[in-house]
N, C-alpha and C. Protein backbone atom coordinates (compact mmCIF):
# COMPACT_ATOMS: atom_id res chain seq x y z
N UNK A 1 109.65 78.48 99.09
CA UNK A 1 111.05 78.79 98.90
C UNK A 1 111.38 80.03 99.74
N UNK A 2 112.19 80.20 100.91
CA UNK A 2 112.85 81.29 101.32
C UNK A 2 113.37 82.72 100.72
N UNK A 3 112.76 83.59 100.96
CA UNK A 3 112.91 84.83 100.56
C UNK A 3 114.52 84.62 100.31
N UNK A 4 115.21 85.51 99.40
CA UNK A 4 117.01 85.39 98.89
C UNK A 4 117.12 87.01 99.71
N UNK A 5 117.99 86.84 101.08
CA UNK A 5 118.16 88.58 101.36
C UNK A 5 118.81 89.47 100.51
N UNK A 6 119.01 90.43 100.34
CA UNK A 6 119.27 91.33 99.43
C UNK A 6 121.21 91.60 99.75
N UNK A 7 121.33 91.57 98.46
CA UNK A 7 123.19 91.58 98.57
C UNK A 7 123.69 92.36 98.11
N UNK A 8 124.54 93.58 98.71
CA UNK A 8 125.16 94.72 98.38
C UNK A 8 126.41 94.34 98.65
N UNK A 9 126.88 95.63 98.21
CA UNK A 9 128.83 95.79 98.19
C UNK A 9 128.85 96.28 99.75
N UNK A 10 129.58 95.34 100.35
CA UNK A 10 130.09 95.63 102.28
C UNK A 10 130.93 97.35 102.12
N UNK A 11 129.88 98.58 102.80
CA UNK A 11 130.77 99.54 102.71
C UNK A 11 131.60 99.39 103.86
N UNK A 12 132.84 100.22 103.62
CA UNK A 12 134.10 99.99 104.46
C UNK A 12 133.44 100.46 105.65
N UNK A 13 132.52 101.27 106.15
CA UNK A 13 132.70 101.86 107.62
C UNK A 13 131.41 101.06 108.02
N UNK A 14 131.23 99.77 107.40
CA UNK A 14 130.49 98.91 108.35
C UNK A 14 131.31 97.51 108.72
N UNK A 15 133.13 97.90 108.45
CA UNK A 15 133.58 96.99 109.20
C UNK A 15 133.48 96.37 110.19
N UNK A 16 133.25 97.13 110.67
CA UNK A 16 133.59 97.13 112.89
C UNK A 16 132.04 95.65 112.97
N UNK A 17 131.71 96.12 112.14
CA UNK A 17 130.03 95.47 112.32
C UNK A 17 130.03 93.95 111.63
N UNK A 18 130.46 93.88 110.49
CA UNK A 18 131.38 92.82 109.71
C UNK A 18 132.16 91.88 110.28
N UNK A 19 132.92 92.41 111.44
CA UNK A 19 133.91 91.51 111.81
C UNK A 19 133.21 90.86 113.15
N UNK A 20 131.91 91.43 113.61
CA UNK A 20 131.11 90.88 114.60
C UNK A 20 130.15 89.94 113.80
N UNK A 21 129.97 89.97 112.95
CA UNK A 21 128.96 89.03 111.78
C UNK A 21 130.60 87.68 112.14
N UNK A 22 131.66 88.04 111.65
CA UNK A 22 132.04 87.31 111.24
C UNK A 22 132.85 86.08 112.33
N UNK A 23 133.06 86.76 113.13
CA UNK A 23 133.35 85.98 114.46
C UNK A 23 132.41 85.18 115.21
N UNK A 24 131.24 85.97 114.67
CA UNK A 24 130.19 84.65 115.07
C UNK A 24 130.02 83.81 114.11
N UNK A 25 129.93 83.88 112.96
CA UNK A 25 130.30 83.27 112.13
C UNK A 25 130.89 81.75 112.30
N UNK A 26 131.92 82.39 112.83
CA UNK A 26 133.26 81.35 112.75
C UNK A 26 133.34 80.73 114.00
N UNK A 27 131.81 81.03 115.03
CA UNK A 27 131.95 79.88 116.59
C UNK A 27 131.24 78.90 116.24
N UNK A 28 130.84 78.87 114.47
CA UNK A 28 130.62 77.65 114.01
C UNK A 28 131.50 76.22 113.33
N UNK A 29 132.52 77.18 113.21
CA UNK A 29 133.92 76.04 112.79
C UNK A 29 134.04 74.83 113.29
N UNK A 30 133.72 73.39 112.90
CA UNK A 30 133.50 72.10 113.35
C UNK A 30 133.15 72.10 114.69
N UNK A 31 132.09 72.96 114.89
CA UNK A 31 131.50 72.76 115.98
C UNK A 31 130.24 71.98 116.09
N UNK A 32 129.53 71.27 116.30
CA UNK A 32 128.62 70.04 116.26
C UNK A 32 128.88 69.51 115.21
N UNK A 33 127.69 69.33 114.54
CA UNK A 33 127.43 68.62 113.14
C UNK A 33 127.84 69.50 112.05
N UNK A 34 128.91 70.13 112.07
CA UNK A 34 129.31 71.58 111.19
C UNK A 34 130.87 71.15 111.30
N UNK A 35 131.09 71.25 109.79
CA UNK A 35 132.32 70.82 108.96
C UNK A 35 133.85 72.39 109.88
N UNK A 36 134.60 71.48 109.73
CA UNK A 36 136.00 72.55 110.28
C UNK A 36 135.55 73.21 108.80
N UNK A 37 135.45 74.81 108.88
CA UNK A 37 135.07 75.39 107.27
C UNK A 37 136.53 76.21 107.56
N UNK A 38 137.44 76.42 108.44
CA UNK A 38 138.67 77.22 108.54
C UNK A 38 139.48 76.51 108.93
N UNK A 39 141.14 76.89 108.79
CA UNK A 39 142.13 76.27 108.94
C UNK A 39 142.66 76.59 110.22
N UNK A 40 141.61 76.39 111.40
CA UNK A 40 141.85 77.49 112.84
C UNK A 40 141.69 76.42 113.71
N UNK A 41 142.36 76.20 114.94
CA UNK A 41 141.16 75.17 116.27
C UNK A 41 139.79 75.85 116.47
N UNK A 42 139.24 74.91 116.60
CA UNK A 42 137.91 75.10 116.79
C UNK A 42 137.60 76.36 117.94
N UNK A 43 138.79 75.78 119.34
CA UNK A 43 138.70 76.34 120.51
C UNK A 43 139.14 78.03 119.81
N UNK A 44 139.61 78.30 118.84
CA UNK A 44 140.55 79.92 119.17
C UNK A 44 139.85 80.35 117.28
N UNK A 45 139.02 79.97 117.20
CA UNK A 45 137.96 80.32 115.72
C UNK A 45 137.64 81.74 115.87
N UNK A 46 138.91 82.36 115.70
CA UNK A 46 138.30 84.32 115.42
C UNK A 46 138.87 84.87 114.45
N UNK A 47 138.56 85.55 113.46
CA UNK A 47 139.36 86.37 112.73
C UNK A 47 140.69 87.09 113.51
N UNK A 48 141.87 86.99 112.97
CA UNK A 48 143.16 87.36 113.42
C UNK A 48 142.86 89.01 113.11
N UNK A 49 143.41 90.02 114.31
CA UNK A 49 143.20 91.29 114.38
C UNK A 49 144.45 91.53 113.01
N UNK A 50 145.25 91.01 112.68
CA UNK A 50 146.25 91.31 111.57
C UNK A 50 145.21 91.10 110.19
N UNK A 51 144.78 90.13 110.22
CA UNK A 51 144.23 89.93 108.69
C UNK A 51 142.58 90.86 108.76
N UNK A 52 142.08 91.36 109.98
CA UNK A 52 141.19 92.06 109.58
C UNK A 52 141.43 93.70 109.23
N UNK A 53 143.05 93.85 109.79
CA UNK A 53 143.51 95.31 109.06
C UNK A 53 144.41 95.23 107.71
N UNK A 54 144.21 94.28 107.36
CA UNK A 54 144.76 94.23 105.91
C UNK A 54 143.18 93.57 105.03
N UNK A 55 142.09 93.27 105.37
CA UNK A 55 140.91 93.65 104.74
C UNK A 55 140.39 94.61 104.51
N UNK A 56 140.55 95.43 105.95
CA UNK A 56 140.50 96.53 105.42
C UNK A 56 141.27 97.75 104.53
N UNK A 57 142.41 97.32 104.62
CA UNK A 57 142.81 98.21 103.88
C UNK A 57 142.71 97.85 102.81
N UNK A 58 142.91 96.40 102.00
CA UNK A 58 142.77 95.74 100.64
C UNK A 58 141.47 96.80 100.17
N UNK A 59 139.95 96.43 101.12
CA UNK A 59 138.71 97.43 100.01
C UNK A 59 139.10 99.09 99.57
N UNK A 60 140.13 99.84 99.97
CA UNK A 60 140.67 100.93 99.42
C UNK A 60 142.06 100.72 98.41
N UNK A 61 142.30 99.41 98.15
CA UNK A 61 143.57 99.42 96.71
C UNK A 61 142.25 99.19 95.42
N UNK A 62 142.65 99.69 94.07
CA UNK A 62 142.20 99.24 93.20
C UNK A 62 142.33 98.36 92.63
N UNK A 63 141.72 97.46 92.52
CA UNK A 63 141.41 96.25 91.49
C UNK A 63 142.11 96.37 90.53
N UNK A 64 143.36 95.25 90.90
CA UNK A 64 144.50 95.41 89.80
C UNK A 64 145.88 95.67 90.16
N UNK A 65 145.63 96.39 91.38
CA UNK A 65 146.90 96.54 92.62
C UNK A 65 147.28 95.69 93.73
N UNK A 66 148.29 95.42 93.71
CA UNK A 66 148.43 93.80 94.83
C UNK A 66 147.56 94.76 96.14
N UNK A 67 147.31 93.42 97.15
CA UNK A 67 146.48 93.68 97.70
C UNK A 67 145.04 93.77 97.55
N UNK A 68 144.50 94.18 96.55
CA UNK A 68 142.88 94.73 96.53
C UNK A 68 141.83 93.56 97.04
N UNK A 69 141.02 94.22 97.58
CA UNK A 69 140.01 93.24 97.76
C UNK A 69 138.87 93.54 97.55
N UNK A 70 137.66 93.06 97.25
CA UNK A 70 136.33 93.94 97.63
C UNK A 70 135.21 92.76 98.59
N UNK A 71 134.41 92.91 98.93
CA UNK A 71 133.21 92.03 99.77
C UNK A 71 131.96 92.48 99.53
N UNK A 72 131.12 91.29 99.63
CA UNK A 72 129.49 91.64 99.56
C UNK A 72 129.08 91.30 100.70
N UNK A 73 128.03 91.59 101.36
CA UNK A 73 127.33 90.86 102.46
C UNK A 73 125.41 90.73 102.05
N UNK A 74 125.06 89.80 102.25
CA UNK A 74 123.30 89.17 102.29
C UNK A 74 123.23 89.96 103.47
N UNK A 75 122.22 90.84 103.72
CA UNK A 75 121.98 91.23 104.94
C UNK A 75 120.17 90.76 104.84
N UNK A 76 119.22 91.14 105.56
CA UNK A 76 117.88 90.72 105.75
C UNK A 76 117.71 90.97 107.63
N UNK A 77 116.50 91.04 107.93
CA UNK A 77 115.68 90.94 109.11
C UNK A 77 116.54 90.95 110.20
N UNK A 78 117.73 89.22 110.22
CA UNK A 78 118.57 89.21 111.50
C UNK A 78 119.71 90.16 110.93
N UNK A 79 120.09 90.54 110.19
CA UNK A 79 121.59 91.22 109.93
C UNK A 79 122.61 90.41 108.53
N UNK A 80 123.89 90.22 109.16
CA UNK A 80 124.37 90.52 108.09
C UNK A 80 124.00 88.50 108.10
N UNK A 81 123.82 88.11 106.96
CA UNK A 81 123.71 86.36 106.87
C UNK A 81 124.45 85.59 106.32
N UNK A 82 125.36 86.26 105.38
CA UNK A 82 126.10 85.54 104.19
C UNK A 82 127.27 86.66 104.14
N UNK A 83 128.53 86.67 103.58
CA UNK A 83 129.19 87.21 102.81
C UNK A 83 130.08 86.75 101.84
N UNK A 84 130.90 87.04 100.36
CA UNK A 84 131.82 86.47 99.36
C UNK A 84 132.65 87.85 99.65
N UNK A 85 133.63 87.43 99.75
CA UNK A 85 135.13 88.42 98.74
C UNK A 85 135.60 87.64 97.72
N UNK A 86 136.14 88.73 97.44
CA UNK A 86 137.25 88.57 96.16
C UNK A 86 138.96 89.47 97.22
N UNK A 87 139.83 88.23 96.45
CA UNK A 87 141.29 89.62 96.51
C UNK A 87 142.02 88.80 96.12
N UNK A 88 142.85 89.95 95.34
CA UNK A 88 144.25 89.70 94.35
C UNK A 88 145.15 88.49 95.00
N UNK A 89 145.77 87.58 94.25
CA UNK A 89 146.39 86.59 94.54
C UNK A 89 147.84 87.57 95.06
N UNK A 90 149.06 87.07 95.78
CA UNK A 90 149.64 87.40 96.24
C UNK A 90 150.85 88.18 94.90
N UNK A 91 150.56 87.40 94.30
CA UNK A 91 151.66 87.18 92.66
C UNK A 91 151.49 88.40 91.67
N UNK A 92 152.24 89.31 91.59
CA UNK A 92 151.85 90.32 90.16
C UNK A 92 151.38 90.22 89.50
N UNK A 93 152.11 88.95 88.74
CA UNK A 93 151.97 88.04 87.56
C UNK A 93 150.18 87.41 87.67
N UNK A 94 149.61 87.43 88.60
CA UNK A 94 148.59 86.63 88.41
C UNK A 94 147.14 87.76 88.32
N UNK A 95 147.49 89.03 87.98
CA UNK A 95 146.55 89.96 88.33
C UNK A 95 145.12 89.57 87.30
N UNK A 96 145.32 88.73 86.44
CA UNK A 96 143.88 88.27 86.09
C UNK A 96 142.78 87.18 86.73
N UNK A 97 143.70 86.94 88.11
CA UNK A 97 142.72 86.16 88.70
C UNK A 97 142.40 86.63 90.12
N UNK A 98 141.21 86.05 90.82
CA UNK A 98 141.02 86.24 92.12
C UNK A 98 141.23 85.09 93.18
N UNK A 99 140.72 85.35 94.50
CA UNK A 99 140.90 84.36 95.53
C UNK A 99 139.33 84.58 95.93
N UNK A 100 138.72 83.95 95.97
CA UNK A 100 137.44 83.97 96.93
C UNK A 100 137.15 83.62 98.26
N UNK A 101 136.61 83.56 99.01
CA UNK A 101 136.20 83.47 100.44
C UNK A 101 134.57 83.64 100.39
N UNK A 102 133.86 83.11 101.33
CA UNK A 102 132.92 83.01 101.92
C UNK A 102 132.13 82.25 102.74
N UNK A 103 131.04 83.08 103.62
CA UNK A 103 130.50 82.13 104.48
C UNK A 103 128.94 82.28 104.87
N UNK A 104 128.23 81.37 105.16
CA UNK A 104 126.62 81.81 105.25
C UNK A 104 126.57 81.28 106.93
N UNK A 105 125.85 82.41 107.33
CA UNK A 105 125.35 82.25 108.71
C UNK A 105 124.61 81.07 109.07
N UNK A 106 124.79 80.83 110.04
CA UNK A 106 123.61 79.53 110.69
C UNK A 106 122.30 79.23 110.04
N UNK A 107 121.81 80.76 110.78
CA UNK A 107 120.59 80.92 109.95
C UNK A 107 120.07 80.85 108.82
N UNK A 108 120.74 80.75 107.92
CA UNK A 108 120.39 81.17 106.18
C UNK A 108 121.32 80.32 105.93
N UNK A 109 121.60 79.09 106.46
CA UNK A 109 122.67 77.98 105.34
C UNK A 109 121.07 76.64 104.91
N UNK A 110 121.83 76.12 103.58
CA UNK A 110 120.65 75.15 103.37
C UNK A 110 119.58 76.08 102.28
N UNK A 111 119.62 77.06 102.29
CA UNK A 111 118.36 77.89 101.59
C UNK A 111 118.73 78.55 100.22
N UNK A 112 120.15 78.42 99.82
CA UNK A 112 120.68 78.90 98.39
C UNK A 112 121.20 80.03 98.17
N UNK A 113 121.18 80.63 99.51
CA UNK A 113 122.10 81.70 99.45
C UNK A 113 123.66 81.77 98.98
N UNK A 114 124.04 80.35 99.16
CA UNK A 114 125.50 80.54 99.00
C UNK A 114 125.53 80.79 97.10
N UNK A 115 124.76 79.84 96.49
CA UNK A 115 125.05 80.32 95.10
C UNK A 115 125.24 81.40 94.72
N UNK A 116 123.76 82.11 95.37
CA UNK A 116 123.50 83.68 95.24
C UNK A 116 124.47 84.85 95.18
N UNK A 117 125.30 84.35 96.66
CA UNK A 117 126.45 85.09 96.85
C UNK A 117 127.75 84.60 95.59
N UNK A 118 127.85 83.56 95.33
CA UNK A 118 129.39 83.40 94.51
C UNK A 118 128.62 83.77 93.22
N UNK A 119 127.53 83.92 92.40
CA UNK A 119 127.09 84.23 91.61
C UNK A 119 127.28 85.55 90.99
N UNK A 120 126.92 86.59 92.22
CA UNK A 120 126.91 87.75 92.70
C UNK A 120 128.59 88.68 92.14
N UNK A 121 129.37 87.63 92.97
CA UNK A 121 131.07 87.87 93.09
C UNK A 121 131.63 87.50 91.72
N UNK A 122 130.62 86.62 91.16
CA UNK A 122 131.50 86.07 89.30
C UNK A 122 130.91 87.15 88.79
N UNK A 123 129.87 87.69 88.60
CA UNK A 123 129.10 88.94 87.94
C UNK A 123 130.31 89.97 87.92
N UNK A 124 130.35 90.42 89.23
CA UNK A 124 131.42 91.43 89.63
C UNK A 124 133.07 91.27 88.97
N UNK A 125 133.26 90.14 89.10
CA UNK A 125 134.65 89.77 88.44
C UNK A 125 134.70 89.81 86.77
N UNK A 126 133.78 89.18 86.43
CA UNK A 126 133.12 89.35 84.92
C UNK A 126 133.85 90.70 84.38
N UNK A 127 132.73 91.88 85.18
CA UNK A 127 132.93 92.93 84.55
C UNK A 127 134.02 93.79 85.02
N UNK A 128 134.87 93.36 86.04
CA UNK A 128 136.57 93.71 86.11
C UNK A 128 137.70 93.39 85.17
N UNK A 129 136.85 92.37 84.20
CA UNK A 129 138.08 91.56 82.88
C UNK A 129 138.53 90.65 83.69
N UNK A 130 138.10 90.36 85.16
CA UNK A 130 139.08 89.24 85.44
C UNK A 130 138.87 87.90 84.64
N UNK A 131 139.82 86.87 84.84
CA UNK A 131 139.89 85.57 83.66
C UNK A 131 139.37 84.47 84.55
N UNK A 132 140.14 84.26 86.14
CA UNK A 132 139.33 83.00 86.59
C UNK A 132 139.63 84.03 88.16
N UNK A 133 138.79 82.21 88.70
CA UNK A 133 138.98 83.12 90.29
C UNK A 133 139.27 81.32 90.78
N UNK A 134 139.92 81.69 91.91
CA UNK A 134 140.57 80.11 92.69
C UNK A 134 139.81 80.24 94.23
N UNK A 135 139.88 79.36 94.53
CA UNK A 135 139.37 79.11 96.34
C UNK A 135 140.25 78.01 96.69
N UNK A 136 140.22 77.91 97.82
CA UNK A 136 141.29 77.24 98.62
C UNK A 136 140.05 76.28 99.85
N UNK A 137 139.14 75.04 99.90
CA UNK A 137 138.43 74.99 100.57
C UNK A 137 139.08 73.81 101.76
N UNK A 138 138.71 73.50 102.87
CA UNK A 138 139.04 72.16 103.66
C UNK A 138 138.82 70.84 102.67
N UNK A 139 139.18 69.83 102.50
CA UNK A 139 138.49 68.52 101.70
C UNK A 139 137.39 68.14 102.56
N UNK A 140 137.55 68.49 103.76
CA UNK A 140 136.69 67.52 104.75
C UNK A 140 135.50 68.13 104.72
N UNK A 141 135.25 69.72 104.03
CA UNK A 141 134.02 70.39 103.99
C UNK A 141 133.46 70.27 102.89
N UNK A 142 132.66 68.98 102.90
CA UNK A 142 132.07 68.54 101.77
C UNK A 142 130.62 69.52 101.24
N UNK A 143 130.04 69.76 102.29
CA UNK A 143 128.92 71.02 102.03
C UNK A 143 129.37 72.18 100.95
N UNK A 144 130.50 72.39 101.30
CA UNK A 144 131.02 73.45 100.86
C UNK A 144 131.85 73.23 99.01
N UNK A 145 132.36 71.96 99.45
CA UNK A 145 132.81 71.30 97.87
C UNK A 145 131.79 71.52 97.00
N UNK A 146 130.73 70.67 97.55
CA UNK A 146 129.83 70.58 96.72
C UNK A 146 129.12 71.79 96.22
N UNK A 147 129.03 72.79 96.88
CA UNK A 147 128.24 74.06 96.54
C UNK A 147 129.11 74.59 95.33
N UNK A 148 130.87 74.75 95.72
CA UNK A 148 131.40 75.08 94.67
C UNK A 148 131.19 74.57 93.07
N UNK A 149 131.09 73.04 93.60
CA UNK A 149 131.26 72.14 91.90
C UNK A 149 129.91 72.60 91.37
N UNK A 150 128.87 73.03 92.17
CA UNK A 150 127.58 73.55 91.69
C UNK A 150 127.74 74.48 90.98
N UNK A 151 128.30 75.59 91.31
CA UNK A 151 128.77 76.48 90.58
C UNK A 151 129.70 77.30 89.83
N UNK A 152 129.71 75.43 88.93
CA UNK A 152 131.28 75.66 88.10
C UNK A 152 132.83 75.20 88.37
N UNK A 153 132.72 75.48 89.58
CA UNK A 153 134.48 75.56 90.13
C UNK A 153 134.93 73.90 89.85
N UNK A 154 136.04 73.77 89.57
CA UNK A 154 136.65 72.54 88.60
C UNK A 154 137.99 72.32 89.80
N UNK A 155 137.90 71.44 90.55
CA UNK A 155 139.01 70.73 91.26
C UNK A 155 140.57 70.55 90.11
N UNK A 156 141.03 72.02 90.96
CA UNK A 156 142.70 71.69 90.35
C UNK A 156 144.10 71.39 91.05
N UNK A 157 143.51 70.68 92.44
CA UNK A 157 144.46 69.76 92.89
C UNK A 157 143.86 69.63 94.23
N UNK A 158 144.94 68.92 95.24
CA UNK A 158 144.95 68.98 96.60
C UNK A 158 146.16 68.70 97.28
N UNK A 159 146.39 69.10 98.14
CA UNK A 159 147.17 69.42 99.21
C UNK A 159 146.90 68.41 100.07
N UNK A 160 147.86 66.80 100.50
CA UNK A 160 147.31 66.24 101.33
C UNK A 160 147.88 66.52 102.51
N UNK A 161 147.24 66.68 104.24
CA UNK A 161 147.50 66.73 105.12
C UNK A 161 148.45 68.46 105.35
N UNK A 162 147.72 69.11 104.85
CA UNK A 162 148.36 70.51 104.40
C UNK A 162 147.87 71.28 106.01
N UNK A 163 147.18 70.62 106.87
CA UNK A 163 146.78 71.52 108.46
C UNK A 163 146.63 70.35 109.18
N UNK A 164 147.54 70.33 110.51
CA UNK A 164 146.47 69.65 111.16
C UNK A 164 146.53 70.24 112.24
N UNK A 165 145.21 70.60 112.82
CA UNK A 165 144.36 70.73 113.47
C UNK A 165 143.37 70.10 114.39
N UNK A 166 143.35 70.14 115.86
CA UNK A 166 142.74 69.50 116.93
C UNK A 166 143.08 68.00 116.93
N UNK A 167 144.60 67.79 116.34
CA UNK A 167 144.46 66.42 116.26
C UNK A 167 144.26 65.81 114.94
N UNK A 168 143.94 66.47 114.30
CA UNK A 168 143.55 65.90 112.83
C UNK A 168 144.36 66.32 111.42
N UNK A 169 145.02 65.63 110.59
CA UNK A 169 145.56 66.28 109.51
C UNK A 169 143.93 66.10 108.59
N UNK A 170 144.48 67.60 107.88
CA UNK A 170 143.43 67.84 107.00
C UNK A 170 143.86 68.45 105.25
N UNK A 171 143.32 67.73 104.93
CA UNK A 171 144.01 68.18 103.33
C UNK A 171 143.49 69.43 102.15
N UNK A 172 143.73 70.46 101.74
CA UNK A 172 142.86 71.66 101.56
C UNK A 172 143.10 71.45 99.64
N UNK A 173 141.52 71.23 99.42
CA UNK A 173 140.99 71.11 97.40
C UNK A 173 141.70 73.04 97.18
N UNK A 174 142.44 72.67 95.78
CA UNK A 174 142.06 73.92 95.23
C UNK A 174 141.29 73.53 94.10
N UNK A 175 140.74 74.91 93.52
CA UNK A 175 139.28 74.64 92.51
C UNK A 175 139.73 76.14 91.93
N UNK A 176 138.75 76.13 90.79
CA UNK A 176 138.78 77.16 89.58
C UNK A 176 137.49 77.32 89.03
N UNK A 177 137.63 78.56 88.66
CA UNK A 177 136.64 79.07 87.53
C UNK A 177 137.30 79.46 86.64
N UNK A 178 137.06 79.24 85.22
CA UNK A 178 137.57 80.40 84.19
C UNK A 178 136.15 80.86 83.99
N UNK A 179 136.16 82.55 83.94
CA UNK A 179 135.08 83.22 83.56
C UNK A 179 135.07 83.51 82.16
């Protein structure tokens, strides 16, 4: 069984470093035998310079304040391998729940890290009082469905033909946890 790399809270001044994890990351987006895991063309798969300065600023609001966010990253041997966030739904009204995100590197997908990580992020939410947390995934990323329904998350609708992309309409599951 593969060593599980070790998973801390992403400190803020290893952004710059984060967003190079994560752009490579994402030159995996339906690229070969690898599911579209973002709502992006394949060809232009980078984190938007807008949404990576409102990540960052989200990990300095508190939990509980629109905006907030926090992140973990799996780091090990090659670097960073995995990461989960959490951040506040857009809605006041909804401050007992979260939004999740995450993604496992090339290297370290297949080996159980991803549980590890959303495991990690329900722990953390747990002990914030939050009540549930939602994700927003592709339908067509069945790898990824399935990891969720593994751990808990309960299909509470879908969105048909909600992106299309390279040619393709694509329909995006939402899912739940109540913690």
């Amino acid at each position: 069984m593969p060593v599980v790399p070790a998973i801390r809270a992403l400190d803020p001044r290893e952004t710059d470093q984060f967003f190079v994890y994560l752009n490579d990351h994402l030159q995996d987006n339906g690229a070969g035998s690898n599911p579209l895991f973002q709502p992006m063309p394949r060809s232009r798969s980078v984190f938007p310079e807008e949404k990576a300065a409102a990540f960052v600023k989200g990990m300095g609001i508190a939990v509980g304040q629109a905006g907030w966010r926090r992140a973990w990253v799996a780091t090990g041997q090659d670097g960073i391998l995995g990461h989960v966030d959490l951040r506040s739904r857009p809605e006041q009204a909804s401050s007992h729940r979260a939004l999740l995100g995450m993604g496992v590197h090339r290297l370290a997908r297949r080996q159980g890290l991803g549980r590890v990580l959303v495991a990690s992020a329900m722990d953390w939410a747990r002990r914030q009082g939050l009540a549930w947390v939602d994700l927003e995934v592709l339908s067509s990323n069945q790898p990824a469905c399935a990891l969720y329904r593994a751990c808990g998350f309960r299909q509470t609708g879908e969105i048909a033909d909600m992106f299309r992309i390279d040619g393709e309409q694509l329909a995006y599951t939402l899912m739940s946890l109540k913690l």
